[in-house]
Structure formats: structure tokens, C-alpha cells
Protein backbone atom coordinates (compact mmCIF):
# COMPACT_ATOMS: atom_id res chain seq x y z
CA UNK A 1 57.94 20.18 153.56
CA UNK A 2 57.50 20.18 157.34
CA UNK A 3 55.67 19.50 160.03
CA UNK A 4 53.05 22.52 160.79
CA UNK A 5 54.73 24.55 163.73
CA UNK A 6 52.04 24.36 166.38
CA UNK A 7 52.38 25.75 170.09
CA UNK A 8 55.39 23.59 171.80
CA UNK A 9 55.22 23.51 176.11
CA UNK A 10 58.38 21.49 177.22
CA UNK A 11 61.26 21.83 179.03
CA UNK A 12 64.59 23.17 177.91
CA UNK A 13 67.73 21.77 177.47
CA UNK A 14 70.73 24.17 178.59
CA UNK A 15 74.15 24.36 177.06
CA UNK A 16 75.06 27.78 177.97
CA UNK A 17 78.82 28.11 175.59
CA UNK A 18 79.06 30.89 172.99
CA UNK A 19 79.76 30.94 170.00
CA UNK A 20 78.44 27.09 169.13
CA UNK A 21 79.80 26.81 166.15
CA UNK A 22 78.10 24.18 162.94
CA UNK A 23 81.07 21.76 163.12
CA UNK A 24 80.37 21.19 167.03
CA UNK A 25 76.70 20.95 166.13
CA UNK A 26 76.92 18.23 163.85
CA UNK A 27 81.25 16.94 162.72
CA UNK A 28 81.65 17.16 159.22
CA UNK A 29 82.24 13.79 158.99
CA UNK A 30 78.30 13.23 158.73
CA UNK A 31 78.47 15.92 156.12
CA UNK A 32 78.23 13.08 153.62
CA UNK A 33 74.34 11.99 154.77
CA UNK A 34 71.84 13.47 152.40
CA UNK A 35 69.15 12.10 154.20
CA UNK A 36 67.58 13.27 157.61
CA UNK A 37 66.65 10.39 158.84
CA UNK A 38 68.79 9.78 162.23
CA UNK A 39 70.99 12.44 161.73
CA UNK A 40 69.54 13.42 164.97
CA UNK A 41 72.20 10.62 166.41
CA UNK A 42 74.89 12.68 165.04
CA UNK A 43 73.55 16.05 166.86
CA UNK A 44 76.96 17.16 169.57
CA UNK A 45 78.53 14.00 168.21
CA UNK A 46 82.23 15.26 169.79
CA UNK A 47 80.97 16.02 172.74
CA UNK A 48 78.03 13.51 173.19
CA UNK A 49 80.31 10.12 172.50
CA UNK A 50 83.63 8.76 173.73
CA UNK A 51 85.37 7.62 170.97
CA UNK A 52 84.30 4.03 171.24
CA UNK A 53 80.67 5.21 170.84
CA UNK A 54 79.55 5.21 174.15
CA UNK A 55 77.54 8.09 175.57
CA UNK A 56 79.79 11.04 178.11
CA UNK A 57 77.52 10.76 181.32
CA UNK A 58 78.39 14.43 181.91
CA UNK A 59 77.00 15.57 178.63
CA UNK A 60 74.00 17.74 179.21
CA UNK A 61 72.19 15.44 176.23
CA UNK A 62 72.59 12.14 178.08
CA UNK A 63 71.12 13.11 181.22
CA UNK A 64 67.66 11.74 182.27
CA UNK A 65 66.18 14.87 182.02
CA UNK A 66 67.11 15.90 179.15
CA UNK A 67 64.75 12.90 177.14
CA UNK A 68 61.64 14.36 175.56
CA UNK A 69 63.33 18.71 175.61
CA UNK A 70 62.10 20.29 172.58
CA UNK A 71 63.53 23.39 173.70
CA UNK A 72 67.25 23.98 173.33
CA UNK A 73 68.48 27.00 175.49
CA UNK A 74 72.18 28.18 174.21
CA UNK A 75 74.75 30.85 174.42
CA UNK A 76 75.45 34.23 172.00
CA UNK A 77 76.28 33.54 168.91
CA UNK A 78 74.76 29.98 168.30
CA UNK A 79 75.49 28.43 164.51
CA UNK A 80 78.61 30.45 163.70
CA UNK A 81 81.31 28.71 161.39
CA UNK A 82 80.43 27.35 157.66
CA UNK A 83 77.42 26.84 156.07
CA UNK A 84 75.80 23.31 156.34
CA UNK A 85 72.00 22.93 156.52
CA UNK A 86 72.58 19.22 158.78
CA UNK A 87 73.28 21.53 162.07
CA UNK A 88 69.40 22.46 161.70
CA UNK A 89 68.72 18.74 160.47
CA UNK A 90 70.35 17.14 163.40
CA UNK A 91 69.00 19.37 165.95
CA UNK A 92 65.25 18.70 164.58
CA UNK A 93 66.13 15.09 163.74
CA UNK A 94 67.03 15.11 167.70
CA UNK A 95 63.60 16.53 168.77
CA UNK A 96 64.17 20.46 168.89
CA UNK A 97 61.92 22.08 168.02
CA UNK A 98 63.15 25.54 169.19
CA UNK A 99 66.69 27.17 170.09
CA UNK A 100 66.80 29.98 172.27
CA UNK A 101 69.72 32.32 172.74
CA UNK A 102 70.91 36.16 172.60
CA UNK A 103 71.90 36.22 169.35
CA UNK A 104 71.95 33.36 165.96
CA UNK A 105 74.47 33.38 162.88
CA UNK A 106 72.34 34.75 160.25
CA UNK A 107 73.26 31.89 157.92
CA UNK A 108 72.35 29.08 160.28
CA UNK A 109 69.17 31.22 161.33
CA UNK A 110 68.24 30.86 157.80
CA UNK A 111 68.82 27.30 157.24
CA UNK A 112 66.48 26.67 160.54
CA UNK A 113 64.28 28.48 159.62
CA UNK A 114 64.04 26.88 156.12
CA UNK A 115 63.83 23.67 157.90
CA UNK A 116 61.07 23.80 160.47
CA UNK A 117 63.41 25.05 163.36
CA UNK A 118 62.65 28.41 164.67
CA UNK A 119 65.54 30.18 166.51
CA UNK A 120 64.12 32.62 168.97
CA UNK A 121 65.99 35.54 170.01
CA UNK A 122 65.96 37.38 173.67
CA UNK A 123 67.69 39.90 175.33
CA UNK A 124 70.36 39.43 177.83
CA UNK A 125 68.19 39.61 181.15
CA UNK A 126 65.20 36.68 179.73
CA UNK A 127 68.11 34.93 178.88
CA UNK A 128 70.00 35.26 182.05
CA UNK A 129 66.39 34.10 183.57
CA UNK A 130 66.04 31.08 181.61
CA UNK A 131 69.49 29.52 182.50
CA UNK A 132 68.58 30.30 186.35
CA UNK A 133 65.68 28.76 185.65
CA UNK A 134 66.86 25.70 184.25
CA UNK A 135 69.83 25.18 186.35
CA UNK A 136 67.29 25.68 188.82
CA UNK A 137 64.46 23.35 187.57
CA UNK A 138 65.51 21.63 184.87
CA UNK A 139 61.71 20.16 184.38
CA UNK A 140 60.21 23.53 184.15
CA UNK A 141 58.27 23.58 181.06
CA UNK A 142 58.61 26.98 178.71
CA UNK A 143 55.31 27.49 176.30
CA UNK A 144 56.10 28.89 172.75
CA UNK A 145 53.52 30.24 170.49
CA UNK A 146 54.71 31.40 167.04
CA UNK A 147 51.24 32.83 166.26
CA UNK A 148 51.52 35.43 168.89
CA UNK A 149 55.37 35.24 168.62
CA UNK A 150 55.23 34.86 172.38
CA UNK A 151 57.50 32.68 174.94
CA UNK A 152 56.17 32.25 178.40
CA UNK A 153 57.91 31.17 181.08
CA UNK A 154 56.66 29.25 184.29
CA UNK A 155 55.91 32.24 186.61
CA UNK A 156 54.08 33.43 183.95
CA UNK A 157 56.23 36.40 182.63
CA UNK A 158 56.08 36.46 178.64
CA UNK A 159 58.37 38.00 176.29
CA UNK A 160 58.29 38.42 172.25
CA UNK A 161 60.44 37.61 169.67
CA UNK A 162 60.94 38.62 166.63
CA UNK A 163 60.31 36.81 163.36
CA UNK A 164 59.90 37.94 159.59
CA UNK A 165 56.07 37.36 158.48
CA UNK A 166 57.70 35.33 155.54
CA UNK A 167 59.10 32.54 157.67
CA UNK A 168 56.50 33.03 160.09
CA UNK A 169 53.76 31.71 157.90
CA UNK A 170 55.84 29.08 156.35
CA UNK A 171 56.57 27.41 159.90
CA UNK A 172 53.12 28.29 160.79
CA UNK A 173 51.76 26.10 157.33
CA UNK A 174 54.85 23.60 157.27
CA UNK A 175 56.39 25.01 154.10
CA UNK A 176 59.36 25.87 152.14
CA UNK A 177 59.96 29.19 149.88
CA UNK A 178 58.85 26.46 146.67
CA UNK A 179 56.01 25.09 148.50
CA UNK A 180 54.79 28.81 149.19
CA UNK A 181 55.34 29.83 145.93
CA UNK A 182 53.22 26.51 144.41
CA UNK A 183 50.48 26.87 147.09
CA UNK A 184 49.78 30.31 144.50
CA UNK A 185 49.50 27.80 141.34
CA UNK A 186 46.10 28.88 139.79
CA UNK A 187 46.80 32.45 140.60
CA UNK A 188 49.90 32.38 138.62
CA UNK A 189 47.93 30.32 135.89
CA UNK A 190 45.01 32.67 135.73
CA UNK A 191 47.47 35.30 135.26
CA UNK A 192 49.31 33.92 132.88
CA UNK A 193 45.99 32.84 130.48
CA UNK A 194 45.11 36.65 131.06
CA UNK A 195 48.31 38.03 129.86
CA UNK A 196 48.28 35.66 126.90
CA UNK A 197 44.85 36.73 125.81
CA UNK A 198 45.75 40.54 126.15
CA UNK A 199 48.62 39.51 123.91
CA UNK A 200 46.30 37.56 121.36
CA UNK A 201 48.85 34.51 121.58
């Protein structure tokens, strides 16, 4: 279970590579956690940490204005590489709420979205917009509304994205595939005492 996904307005964090791939996301040394909690420490480990454990100033992540993003703004091709459901576990466990890029890994779009993290997908030009715009103001805050599958932007321009209506109302309820199905228990049992008195058993 998650957290219902309600409207988010923040500002966006900007790391603008391709082809981001899961081990960069989250090292598969923390592969071995089975528990969420504070994985979000372990989020761009490589490139967040010296190797003594001290933070890289120039890492987008320790900046001062990067505290409080739940918006994570990121080149083509975000979540390629193997399958590992911590990438969306970190990135939530850091705050995220959203990534934002041209295109998602259709594996790691499905593990977000399984996990309360909903990858939003625009076209070249938004996209081109939104890094001005950050570079530009990195404080601008971006509104997201999942209901109306609708991100707006500071001078007021909105786009849509796209989103199965599946995963939409999951997010939109804060639950999984199981939880879905459950939330349908005394319809399935109704239909089940129906069938077995049709069958006389």
C-alpha cells in the first residue's frame, strides 16, 4: 500500500543525462535491503558520495535547492538496465514523488508505478522548456494533477500525459494490483455463493 497520490506543486530537481540507467539509480550493493525504509540515502549513491561518505558539493542532490523537490526532471530513456524495484524505492524513499522525462524503460515505468511513483512522459519541446526553466529558476514550482493527468508549469502553459486508467486509479486510491483486487471482496463472495447455489453444492 501507498500513500494516496494527491496534487504535488514543488520544484524540480534537474539531472538532464540519458539513458539513467537502475544501477546509477540505486548500486547494487543496496540490492540486499528488503526494506524501504532509508533506502532513500542510497538514491545516486555513486554519484552523490565520495568514497569516504561524504556528500560531492557539485552533485545536483546536495545543493540547497534541491531540499524539499518532489519533482525529478531527467533525460530520454530514464530506468534502463536490469530489473530492480529499489530504483523506484529509493527515489520515493528520497521524496519524489514524480519523474519527468521524454521517454521511461517500460520495466522501471512499471515498478514506479506499482510503487506510488508516477513517471510522466512529454514531448521533446515541454521538455526542452522545463530544463530552461529550471536552469533558469531552479525554485519554480511545477503543479501535477493525476486526476486531470495535467502538468502545469509556472507561466501557466499545461500539458497532458498519458497514463493507463489501471494505474491511474491505483495511485489515485494508494493501491497495489492485490489491494485492487481485495477492495472487490464481497463482490467476488456474492458471486461465488451465487454460483454455488446454481450448482446445488
Amino acid at each position: 500500500m501507498t500513500a494516496h497520490f494527491t496534487p504535488v506543486k514543488s520544484h524540480a530537481v534537474a539531472i538532464p543525462s540519458n539513458d539513467i540507467d537502475t544501477d546509477q539509480i540505486v548500486p547494487a550493493r543496496y540490492l540486499k535491503m528488503t526494506d524501504k525504509a532509508g533506502l532513500g540515502a542510497a538514491l545516486f549513491a555513486d554519484w552523490r558520495y565520495n568514497p569516504d561518505g561524504s556528500p560531492k558539493p557539485e552533485f545536483v542532490l546536495n545543493a540547497p535547492n534541491a531540499r524539499g523537490a518532489q519533482i525529478l526532471l531527467v533525460g530520454d530513456n530514464f530506468g534502463c538496465g536490469s530489473s530492480r524495484e529499489h530504483a523506484p524505492w529509493a527515489l520515493t524513499g528520497y521524496g519524489f514523488r514524480a519523474v519527468v522525462s521524454t521517454s521511461f524503460a517500460d520495466i522501471f515505468r512499471n515498478n514506479a508505478l506499482k510503487n506510488g511513483l508516477l513517471p510522466i512522459v512529454v514531448d521533446g519541446d515541454v521538455h526542452g522548456e522545463l530544463m530552461s526553466l529550471v536552469a533558469r529558476t531552479p525554485q519554480a514550482e511545477l503543479t501535477i494533477d493525476l486526476e486531470r493527468q495535467t502538468l502545469t508549469l509556472p507561466t501557466g502553459r499545461t500539458v497532458s500525459f498519458p497514463i493507463d486508467p489501471f494505474s491511474k486509479t491505483c495511485l489515485l486510491e494508494g493501491t497495489d494490483e492485490l489491494g485492487y483486487l481485495l477492495s472487490f471482496e464481497r463482490e467476488i463472495a456474492a458471486f461465488e455463493d451465487g454460483e454455488s447455489s446454481r450448482s446445488g453444492t
